[in-house]
C-alpha atoms as a PDB file:
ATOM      1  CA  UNK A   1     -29.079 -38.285 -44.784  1.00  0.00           C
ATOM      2  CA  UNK A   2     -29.537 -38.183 -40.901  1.00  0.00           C
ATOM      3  CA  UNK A   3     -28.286 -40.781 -38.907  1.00  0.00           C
ATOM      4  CA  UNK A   4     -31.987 -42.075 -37.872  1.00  0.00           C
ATOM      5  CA  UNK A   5     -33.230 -42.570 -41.416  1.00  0.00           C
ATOM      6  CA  UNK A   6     -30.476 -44.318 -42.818  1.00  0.00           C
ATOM      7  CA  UNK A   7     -30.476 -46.982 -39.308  1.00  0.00           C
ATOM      8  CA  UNK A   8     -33.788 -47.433 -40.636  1.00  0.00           C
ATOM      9  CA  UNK A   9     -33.431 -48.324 -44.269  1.00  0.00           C
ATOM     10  CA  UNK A  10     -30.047 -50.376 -43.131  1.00  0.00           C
ATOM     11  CA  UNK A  11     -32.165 -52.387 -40.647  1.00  0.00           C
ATOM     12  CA  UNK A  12     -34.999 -52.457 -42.809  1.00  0.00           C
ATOM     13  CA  UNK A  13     -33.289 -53.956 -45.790  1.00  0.00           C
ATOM     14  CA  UNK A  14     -31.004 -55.900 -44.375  1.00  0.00           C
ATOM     15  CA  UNK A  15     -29.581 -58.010 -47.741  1.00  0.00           C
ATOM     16  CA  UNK A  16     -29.589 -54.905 -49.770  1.00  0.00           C
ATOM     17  CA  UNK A  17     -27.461 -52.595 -47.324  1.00  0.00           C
ATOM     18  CA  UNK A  18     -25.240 -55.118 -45.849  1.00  0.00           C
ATOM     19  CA  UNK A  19     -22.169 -53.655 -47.268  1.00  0.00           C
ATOM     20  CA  UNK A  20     -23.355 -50.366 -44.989  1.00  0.00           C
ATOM     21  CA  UNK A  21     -20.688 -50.570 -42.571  1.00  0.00           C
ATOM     22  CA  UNK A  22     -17.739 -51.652 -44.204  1.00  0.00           C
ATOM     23  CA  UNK A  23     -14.373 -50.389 -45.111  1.00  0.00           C
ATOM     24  CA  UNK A  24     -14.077 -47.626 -48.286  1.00  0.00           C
ATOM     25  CA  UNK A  25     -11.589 -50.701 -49.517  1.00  0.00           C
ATOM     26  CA  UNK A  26     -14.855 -53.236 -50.022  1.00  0.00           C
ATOM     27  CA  UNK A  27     -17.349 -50.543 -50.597  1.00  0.00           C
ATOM     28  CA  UNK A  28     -18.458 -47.023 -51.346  1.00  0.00           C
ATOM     29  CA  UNK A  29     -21.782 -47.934 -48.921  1.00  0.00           C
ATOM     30  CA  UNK A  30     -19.182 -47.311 -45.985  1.00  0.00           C
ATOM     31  CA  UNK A  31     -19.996 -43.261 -47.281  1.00  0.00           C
ATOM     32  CA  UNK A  32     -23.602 -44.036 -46.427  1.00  0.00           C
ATOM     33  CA  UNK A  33     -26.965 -42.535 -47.921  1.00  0.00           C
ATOM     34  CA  UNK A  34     -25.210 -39.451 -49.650  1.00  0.00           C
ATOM     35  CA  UNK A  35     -28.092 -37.565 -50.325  1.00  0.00           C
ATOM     36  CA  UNK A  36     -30.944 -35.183 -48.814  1.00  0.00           C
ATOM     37  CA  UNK A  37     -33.824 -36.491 -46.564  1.00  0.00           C
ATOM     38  CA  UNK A  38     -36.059 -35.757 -48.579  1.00  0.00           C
ATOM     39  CA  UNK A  39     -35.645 -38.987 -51.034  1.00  0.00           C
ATOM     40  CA  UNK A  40     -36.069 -41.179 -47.638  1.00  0.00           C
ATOM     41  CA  UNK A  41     -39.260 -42.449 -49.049  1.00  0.00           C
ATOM     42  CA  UNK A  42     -38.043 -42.672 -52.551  1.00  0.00           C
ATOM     43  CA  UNK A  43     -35.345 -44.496 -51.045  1.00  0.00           C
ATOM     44  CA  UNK A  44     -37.967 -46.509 -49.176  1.00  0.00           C
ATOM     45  CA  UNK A  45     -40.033 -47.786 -52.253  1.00  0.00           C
ATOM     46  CA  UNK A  46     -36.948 -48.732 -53.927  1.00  0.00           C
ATOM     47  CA  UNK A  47     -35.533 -50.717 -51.375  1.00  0.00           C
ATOM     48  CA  UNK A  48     -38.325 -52.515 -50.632  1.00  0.00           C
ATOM     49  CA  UNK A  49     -38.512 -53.820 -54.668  1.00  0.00           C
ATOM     50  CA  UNK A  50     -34.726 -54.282 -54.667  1.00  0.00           C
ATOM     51  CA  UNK A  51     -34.485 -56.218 -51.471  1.00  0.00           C
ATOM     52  CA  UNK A  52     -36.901 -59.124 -52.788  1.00  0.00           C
ATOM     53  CA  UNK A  53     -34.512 -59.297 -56.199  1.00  0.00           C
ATOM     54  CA  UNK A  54     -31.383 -60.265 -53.545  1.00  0.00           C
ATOM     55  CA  UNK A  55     -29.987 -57.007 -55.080  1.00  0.00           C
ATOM     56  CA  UNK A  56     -26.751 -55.684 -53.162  1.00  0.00           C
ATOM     57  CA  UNK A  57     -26.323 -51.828 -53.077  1.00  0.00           C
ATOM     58  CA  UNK A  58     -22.668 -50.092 -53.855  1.00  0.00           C
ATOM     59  CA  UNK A  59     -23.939 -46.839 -53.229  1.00  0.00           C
ATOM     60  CA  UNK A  60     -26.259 -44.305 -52.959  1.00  0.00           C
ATOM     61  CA  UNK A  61     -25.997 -40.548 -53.590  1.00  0.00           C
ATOM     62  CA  UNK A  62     -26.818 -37.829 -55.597  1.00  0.00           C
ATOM     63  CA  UNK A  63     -25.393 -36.873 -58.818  1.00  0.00           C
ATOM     64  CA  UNK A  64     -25.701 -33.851 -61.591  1.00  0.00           C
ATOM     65  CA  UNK A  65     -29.036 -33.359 -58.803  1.00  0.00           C
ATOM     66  CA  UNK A  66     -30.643 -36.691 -59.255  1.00  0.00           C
ATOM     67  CA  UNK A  67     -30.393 -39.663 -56.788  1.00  0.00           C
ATOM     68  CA  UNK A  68     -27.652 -42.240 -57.855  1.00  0.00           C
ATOM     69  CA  UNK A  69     -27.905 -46.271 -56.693  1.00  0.00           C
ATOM     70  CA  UNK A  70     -24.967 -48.183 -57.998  1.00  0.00           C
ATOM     71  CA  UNK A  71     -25.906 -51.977 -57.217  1.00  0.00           C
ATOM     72  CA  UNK A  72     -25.216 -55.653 -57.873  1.00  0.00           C
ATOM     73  CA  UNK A  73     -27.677 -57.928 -58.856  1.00  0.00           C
ATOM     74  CA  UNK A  74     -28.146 -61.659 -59.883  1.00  0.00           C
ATOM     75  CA  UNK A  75     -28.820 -61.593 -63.932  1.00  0.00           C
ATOM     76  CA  UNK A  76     -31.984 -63.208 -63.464  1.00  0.00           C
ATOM     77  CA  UNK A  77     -33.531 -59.629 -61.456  1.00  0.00           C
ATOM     78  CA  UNK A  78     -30.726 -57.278 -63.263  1.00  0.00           C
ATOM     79  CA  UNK A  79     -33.967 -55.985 -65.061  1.00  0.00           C
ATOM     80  CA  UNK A  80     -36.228 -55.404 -63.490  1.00  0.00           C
ATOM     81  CA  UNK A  81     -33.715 -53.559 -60.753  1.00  0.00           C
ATOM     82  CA  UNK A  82     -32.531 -51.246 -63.360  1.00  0.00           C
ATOM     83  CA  UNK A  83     -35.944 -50.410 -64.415  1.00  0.00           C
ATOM     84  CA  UNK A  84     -36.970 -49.825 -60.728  1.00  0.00           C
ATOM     85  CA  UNK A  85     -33.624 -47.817 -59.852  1.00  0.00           C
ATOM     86  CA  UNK A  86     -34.260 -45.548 -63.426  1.00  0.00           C
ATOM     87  CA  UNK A  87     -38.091 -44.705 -61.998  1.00  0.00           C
ATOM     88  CA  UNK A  88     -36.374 -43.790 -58.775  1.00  0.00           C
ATOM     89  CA  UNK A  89     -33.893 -41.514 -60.256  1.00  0.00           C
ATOM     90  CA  UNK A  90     -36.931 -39.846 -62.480  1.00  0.00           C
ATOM     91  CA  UNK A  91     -38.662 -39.304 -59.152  1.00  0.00           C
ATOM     92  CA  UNK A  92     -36.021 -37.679 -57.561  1.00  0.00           C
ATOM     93  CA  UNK A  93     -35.936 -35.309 -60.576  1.00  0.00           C
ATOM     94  CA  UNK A  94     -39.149 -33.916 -59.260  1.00  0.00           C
ATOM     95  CA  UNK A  95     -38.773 -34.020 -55.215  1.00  0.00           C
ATOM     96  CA  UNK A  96     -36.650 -31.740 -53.277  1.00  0.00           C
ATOM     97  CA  UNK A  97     -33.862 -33.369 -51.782  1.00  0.00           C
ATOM     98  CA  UNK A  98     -33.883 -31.773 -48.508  1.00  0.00           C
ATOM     99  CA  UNK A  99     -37.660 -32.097 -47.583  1.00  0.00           C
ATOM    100  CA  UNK A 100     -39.399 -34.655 -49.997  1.00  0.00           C
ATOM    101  CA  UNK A 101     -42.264 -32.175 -51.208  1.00  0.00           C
ATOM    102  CA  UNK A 102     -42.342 -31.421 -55.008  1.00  0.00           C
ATOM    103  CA  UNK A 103     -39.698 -29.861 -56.990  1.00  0.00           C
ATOM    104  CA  UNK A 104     -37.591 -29.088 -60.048  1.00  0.00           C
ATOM    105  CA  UNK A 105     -34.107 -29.072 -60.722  1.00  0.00           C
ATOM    106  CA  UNK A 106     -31.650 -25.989 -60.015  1.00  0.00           C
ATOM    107  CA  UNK A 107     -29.260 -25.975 -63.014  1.00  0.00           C
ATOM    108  CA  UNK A 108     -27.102 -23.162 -61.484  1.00  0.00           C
ATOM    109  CA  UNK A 109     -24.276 -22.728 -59.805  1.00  0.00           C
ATOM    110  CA  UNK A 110     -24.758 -26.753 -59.529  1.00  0.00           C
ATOM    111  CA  UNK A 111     -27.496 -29.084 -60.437  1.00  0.00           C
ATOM    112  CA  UNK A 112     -30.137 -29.798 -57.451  1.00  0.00           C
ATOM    113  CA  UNK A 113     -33.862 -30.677 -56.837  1.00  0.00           C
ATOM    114  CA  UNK A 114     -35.538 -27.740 -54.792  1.00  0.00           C
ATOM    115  CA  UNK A 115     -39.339 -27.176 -54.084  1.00  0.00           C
ATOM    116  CA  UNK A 116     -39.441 -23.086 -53.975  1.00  0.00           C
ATOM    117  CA  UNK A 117     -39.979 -23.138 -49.740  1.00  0.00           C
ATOM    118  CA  UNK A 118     -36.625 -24.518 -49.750  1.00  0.00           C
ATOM    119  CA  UNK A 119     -34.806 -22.450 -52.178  1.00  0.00           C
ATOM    120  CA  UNK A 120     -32.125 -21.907 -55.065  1.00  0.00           C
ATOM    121  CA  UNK A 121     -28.864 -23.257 -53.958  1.00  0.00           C
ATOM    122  CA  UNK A 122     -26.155 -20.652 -53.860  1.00  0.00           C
ATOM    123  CA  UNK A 123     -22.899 -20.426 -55.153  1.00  0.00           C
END
């Protein structure tokens, strides 16, 4: 993710990403927002439900061509986070990664979310 959008979701959110800049021995957040722009407002939505639960994210990227967030969360919002991080992954499912507009998933040579202006990913 470019540098601008993920200054924005770190400053935005605070509590959530304040493991963002430290070391890879405390956190795999120090690897950043490892995914396309085009989840930024994905991203967006879900922070701003996670934030409020006092949720702390491990990480963020994209895996087998859906977005990933590995977090930490009191037991008494564990819930309701996992049930907003599992809508977030099925809406990745359908937006391209690299520019947001809709899309379907790439199954070869690797798994990825593509809207047809942006392409098939080659090997």
């Amino acid at each position: 993710m470019r540098v601008d959008l993920d200054r924005k979701l770190v400053e935005a959110f605070p509590n959530l990403y304040a493991d963002r800049h430290k070391s890879m021995l405390e956190t795999c957040m120090c690897w950043g927002f490892d995914c396309g722009d085009g989840w930024f407002d994905i991203l967006w939505r879900l922070s701003e439900k996670l934030e409020v639960l006092g949720v702390r994210a491990d990480q963020v990227k994209e895996k087998y061509g859906t977005l990933r967030v590995y977090f930490t969360c009191p037991a008494a919002g564990y819930d309701e986070a996992e049930t907003a991080v599992d809508f977030a992954e099925v809406e990745s499912l359908r937006t391209c990664e690299l520019c947001g507009a809709p899309g379907k998933i790439n199954e070869g040579p690797w798994y990825a979310v593509r809207c047809p202006a942006c392409g098939k990913i080659d090997a």
